[in-house]
PDB file of N, CA and C in Angstrom:
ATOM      1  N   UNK A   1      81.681  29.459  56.588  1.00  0.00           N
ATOM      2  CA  UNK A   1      81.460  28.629  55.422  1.00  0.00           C
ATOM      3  C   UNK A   1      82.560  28.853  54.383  1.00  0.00           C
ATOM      4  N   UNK A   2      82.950  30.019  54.219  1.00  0.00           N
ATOM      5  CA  UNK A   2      84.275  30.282  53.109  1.00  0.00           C
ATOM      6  C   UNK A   2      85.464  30.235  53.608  1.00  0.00           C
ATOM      7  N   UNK A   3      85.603  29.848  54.550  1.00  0.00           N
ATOM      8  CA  UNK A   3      87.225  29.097  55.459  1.00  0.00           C
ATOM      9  C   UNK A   3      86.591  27.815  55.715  1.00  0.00           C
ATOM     10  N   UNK A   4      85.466  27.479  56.447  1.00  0.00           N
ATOM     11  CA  UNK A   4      85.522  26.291  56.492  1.00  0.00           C
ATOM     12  C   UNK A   4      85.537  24.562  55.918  1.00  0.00           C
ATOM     13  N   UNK A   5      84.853  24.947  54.921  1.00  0.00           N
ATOM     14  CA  UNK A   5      84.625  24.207  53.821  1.00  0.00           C
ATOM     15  C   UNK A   5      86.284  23.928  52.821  1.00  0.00           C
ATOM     16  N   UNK A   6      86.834  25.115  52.590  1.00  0.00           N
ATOM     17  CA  UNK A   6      88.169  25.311  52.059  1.00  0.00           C
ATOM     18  C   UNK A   6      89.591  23.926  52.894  1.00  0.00           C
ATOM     19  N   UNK A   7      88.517  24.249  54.196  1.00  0.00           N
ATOM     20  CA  UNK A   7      89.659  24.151  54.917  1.00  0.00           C
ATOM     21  C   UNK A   7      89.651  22.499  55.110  1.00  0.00           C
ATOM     22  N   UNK A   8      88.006  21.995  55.387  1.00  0.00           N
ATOM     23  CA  UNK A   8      88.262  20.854  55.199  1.00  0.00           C
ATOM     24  C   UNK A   8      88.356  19.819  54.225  1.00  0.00           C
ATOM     25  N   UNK A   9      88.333  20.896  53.366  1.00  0.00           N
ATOM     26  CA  UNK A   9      89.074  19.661  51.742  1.00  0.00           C
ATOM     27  C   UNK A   9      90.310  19.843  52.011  1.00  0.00           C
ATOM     28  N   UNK A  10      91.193  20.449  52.492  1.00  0.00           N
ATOM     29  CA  UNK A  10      92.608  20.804  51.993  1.00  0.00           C
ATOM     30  C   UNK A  10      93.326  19.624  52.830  1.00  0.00           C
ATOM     31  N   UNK A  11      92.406  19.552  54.675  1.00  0.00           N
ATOM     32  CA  UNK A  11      92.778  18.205  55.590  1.00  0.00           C
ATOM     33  C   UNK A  11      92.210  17.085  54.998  1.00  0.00           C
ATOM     34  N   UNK A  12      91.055  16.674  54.069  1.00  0.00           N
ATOM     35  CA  UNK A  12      90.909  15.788  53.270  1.00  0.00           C
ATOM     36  C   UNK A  12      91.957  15.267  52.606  1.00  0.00           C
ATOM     37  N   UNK A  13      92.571  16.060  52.219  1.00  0.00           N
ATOM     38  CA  UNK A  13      93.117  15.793  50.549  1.00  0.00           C
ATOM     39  C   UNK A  13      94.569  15.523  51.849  1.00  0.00           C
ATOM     40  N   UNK A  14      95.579  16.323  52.717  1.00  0.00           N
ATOM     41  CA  UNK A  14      96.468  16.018  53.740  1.00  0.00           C
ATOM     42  C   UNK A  14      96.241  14.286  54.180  1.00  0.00           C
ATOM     43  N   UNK A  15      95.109  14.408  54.867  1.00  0.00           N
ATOM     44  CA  UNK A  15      94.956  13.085  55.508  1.00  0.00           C
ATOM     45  C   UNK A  15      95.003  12.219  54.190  1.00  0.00           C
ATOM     46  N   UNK A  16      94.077  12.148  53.355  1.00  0.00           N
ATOM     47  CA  UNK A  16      94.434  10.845  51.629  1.00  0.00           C
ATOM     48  C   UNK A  16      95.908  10.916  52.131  1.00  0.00           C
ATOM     49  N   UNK A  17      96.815  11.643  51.668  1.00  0.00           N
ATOM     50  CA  UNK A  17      98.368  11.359  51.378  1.00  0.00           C
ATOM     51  C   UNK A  17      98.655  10.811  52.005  1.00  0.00           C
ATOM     52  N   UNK A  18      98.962  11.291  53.847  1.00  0.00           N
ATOM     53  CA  UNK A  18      99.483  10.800  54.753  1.00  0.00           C
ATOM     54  C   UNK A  18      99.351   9.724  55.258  1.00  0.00           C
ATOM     55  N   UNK A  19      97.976   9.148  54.826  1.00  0.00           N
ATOM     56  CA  UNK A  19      97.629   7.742  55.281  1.00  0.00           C
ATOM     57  C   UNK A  19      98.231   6.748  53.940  1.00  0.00           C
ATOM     58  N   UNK A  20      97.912   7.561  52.901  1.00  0.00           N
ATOM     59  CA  UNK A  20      98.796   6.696  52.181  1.00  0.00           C
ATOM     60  C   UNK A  20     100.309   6.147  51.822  1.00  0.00           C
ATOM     61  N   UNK A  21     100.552   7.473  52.623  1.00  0.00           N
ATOM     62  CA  UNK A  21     102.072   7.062  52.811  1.00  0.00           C
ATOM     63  C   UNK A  21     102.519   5.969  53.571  1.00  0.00           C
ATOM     64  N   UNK A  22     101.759   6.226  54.995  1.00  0.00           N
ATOM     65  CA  UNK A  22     102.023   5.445  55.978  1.00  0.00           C
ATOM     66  C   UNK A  22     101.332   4.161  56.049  1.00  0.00           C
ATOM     67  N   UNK A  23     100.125   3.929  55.038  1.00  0.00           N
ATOM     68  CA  UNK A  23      99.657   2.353  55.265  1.00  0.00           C
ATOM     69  C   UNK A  23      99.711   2.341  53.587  1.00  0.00           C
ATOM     70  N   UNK A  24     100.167   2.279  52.934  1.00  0.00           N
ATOM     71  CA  UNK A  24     100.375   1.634  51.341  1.00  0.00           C
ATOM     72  C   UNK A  24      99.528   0.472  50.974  1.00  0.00           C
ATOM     73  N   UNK A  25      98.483   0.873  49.669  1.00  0.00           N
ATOM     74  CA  UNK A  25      97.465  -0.092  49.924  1.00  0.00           C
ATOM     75  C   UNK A  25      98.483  -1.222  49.338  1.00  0.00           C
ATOM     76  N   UNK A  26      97.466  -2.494  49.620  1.00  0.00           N
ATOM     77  CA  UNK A  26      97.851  -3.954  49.293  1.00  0.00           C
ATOM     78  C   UNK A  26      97.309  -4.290  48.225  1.00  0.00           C
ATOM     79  N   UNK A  27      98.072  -5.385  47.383  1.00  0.00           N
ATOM     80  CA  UNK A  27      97.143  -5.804  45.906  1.00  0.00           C
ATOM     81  C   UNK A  27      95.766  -6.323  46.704  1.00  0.00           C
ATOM     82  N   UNK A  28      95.067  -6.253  45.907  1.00  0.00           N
ATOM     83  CA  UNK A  28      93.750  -6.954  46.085  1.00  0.00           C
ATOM     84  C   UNK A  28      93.566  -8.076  45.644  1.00  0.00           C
ATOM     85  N   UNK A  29      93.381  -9.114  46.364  1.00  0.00           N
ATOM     86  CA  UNK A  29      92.744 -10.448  45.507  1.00  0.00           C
ATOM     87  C   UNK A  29      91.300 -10.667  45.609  1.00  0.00           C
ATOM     88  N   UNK A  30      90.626 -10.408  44.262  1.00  0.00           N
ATOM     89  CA  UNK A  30      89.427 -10.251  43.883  1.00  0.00           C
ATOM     90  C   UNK A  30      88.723 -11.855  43.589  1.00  0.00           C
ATOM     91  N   UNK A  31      89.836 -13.491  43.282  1.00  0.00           N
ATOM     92  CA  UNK A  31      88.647 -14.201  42.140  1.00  0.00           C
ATOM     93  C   UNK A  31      88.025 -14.716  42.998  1.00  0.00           C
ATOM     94  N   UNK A  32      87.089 -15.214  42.187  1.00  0.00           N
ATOM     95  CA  UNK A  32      85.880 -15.924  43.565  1.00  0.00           C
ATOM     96  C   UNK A  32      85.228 -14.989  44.100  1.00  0.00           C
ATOM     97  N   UNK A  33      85.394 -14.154  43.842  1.00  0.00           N
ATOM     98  CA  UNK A  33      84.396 -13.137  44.742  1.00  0.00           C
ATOM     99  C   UNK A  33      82.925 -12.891  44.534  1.00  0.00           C
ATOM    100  N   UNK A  34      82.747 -13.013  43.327  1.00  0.00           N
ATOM    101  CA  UNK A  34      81.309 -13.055  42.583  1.00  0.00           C
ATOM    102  C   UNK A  34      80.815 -14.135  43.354  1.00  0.00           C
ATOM    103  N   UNK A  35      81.193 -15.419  43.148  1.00  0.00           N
ATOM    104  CA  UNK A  35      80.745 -17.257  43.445  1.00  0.00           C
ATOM    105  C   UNK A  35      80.629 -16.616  44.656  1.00  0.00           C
ATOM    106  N   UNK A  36      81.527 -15.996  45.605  1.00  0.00           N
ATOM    107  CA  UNK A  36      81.000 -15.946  47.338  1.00  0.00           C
ATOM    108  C   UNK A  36      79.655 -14.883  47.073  1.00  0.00           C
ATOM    109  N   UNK A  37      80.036 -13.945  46.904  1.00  0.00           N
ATOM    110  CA  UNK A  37      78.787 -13.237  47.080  1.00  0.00           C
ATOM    111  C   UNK A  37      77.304 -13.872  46.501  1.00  0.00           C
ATOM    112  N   UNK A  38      77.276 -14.176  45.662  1.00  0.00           N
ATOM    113  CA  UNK A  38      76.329 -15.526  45.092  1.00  0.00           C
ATOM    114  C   UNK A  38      75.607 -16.497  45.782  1.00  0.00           C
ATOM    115  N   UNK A  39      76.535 -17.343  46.631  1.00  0.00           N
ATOM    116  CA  UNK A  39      75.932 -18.077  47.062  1.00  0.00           C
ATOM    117  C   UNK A  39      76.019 -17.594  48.517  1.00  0.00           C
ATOM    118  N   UNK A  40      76.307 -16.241  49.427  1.00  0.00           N
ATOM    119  CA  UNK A  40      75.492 -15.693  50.551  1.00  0.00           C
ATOM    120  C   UNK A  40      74.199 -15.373  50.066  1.00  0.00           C
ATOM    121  N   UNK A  41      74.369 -14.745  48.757  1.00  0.00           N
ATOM    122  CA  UNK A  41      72.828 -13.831  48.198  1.00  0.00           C
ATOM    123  C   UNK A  41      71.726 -15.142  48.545  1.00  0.00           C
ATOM    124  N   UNK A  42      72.344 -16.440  48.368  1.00  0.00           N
ATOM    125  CA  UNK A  42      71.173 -18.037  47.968  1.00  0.00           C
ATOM    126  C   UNK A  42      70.449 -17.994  49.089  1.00  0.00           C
ATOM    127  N   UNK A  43      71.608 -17.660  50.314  1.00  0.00           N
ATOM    128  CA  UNK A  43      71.803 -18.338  51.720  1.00  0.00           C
ATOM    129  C   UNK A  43      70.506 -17.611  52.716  1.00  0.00           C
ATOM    130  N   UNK A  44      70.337 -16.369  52.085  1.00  0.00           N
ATOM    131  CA  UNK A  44      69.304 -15.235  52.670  1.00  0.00           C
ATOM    132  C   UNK A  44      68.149 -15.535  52.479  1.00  0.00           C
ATOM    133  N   UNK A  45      67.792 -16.097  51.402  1.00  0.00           N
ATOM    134  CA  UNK A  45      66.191 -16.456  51.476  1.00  0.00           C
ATOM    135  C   UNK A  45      65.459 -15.176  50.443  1.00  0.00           C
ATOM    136  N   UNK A  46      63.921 -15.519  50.733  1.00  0.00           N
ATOM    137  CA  UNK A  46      63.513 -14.159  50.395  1.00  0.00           C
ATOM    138  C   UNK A  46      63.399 -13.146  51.516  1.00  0.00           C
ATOM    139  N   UNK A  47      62.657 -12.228  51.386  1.00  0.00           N
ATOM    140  CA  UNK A  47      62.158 -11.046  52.162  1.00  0.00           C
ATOM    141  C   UNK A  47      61.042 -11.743  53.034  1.00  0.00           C
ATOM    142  N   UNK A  48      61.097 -11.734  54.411  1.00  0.00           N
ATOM    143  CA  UNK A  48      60.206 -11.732  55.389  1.00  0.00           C
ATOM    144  C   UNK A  48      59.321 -10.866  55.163  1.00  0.00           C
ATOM    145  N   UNK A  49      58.134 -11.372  55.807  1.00  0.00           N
ATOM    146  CA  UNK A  49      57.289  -9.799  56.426  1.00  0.00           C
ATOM    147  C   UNK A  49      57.268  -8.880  56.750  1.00  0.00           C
ATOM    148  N   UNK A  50      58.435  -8.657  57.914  1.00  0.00           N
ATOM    149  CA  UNK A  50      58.881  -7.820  58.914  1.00  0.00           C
ATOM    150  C   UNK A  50      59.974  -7.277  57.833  1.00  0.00           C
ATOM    151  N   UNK A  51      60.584  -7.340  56.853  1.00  0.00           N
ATOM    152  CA  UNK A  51      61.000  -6.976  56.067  1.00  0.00           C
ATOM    153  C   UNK A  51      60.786  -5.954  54.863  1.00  0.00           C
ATOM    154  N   UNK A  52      59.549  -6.806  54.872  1.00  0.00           N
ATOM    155  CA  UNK A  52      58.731  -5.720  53.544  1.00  0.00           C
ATOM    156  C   UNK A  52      57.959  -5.022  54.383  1.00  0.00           C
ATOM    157  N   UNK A  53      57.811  -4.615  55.220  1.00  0.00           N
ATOM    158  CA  UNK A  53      56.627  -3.577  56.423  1.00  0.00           C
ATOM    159  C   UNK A  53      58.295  -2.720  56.416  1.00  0.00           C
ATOM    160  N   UNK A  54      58.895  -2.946  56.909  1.00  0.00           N
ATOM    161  CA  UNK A  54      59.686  -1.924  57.662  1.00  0.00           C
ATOM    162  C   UNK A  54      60.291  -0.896  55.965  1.00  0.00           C
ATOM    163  N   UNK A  55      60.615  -1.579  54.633  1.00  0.00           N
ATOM    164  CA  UNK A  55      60.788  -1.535  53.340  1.00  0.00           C
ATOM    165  C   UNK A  55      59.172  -0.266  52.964  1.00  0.00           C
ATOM    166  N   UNK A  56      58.339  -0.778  53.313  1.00  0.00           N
ATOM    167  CA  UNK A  56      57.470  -0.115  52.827  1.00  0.00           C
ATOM    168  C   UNK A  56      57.249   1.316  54.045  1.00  0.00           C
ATOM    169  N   UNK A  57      57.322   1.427  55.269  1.00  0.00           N
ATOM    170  CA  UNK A  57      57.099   2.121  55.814  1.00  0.00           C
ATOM    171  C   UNK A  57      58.392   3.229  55.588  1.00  0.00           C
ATOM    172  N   UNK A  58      59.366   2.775  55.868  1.00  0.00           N
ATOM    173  CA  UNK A  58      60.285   3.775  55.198  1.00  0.00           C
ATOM    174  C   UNK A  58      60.107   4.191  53.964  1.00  0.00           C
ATOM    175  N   UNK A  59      60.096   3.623  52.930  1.00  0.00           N
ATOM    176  CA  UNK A  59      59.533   4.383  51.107  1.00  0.00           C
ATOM    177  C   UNK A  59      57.940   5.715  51.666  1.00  0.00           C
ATOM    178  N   UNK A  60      57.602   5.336  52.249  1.00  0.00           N
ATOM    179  CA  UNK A  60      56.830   6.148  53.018  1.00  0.00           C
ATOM    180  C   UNK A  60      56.754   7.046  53.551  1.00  0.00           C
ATOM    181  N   UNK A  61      57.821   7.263  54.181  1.00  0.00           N
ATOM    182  CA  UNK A  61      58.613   8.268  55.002  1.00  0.00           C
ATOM    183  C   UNK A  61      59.533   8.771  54.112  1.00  0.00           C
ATOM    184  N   UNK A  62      60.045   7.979  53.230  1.00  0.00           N
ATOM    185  CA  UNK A  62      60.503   9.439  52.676  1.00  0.00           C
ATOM    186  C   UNK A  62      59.620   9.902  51.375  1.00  0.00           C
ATOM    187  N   UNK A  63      58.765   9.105  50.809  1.00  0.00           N
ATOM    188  CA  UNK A  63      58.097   9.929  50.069  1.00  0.00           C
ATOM    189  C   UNK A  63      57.279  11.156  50.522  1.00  0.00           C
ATOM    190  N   UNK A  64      56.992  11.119  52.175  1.00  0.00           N
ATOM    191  CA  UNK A  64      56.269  11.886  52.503  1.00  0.00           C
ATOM    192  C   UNK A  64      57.121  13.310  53.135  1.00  0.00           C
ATOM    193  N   UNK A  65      58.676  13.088  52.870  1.00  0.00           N
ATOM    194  CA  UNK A  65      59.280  14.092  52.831  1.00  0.00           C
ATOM    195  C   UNK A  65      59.832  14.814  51.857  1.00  0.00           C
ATOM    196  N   UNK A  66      59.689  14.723  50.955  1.00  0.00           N
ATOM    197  CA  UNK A  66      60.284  14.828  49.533  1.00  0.00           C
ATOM    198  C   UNK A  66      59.411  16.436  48.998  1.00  0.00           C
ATOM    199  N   UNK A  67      57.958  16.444  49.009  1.00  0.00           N
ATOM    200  CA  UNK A  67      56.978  17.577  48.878  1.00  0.00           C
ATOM    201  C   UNK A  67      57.832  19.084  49.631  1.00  0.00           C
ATOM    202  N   UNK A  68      57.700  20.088  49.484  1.00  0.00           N
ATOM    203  CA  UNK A  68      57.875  20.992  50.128  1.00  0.00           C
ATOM    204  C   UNK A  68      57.213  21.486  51.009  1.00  0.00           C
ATOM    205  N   UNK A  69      55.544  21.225  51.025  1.00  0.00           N
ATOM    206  CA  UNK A  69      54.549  21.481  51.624  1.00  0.00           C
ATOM    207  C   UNK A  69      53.375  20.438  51.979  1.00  0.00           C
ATOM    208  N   UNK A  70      53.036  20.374  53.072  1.00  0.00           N
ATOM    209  CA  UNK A  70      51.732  19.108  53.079  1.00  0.00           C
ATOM    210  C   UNK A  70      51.102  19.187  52.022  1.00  0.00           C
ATOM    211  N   UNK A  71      51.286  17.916  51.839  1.00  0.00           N
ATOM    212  CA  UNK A  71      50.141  17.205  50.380  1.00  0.00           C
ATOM    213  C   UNK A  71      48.709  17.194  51.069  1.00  0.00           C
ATOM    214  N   UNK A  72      48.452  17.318  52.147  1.00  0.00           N
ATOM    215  CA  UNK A  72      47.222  17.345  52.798  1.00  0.00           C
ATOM    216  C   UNK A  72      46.186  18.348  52.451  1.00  0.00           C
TER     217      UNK A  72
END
């Protein structure tokens, strides 16, 4: 843990550079991007059934991991 951890920030922080050297980011073109995302958000609908079951069963699961000890 006290070499390893050390060690993989240091190839973190190596790999950032080196990739940045070698692929140099590109400007970004951002406009319109809101309006697209917008009107996919329209395109989805609401929440299905099978949506809110699987939404609720997970909130579930992890509330029921969160305790340290059975709530039972």
């Amino acid at each position: 843990m006290q070499f390893g951890v050390p060690m993989v920030l240091l190839m973190y922080l190596l790999l950032f550079l080196l990739l940045s050297l070698l692929y140099p980011p590109k400007e970004l073109i951002l406009s319109g991007m809101a309006d697209f995302i917008e009107s996919q958000k329209k395109g989805l609908g609401g929440w299905t059934t099978a949506e809110k079951n699987t939404l609720f069963v997970f909130g579930t699961a992890v509330l029921l991991w969160i305790p340290p000890r059975p709530i039972w």
